[in-house]
Protein backbone atom coordinates (compact mmCIF):
# COMPACT_ATOMS: atom_id res chain seq x y z
CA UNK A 1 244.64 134.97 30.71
CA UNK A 2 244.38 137.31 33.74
CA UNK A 3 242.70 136.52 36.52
CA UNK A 4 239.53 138.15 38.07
CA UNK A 5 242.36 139.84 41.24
CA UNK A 6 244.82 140.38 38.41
CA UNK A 7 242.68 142.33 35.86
CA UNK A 8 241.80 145.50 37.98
CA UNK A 9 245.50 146.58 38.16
CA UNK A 10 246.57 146.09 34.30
CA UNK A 11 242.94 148.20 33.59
CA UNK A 12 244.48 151.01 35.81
CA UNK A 13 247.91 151.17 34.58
CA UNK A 14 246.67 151.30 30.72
CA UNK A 15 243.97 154.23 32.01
CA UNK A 16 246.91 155.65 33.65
CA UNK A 17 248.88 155.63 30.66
CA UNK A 18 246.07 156.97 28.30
CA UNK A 19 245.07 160.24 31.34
CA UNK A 20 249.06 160.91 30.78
CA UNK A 21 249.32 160.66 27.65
CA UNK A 22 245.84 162.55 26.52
CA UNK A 23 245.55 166.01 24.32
CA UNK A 24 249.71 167.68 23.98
CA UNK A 25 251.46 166.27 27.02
CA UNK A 26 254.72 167.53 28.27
CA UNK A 27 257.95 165.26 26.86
CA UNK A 28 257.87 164.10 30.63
CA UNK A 29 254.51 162.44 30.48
CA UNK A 30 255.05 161.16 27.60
CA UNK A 31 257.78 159.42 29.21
CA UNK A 32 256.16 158.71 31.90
CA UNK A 33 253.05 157.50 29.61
CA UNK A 34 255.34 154.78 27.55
CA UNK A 35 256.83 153.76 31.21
CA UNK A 36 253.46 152.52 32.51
CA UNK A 37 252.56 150.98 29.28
CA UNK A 38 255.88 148.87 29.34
CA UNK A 39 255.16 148.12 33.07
CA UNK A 40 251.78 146.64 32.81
CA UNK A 41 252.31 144.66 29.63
CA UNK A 42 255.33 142.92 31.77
CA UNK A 43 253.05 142.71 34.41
CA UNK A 44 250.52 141.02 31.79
CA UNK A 45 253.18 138.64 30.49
CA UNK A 46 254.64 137.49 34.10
CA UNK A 47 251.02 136.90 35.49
CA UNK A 48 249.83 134.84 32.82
CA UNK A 49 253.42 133.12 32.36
CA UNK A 50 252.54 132.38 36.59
CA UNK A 51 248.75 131.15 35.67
CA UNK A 52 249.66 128.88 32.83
CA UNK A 53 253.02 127.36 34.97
CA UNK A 54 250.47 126.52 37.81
CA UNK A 55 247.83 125.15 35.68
CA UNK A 56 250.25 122.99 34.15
CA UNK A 57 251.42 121.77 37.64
CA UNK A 58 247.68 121.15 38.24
CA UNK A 59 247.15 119.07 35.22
CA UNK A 60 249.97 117.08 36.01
CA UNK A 61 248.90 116.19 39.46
CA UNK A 62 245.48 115.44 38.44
CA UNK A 63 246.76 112.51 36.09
CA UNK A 64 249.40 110.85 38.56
């Protein structure tokens, strides 16, 4: 899950994606479009890879 700082830019890149992508875009935008779409899902999957590694690292220090 994202966190409250990580949410805002994921929201913009998918609006980003969509204003690009709206009514009979250009091949271009379209491109551009599906690039900003693959960027913030890896953004989406690295950030909550990061969260659940540190709460892991949390958990485990709480129980030593």
């Amino acid at each position: 899950m994202l966190t409250p700082k990580q949410s805002p830019f994921a929201l913009i890149g998918m609006f980003l994606a969509c204003s690009l992508a709206e009514g009979e875009p250009e091949p271009g935008k379209l491109i551009i479009a599906f690039l900003a779409v693959i960027v913030t899902v890896l953004y989406v999957i690295v950030c909550n890879e990061v969260n659940q590694r540190r709460n892991e690292k949390r958990k485990s220090e709480l129980y030593r």
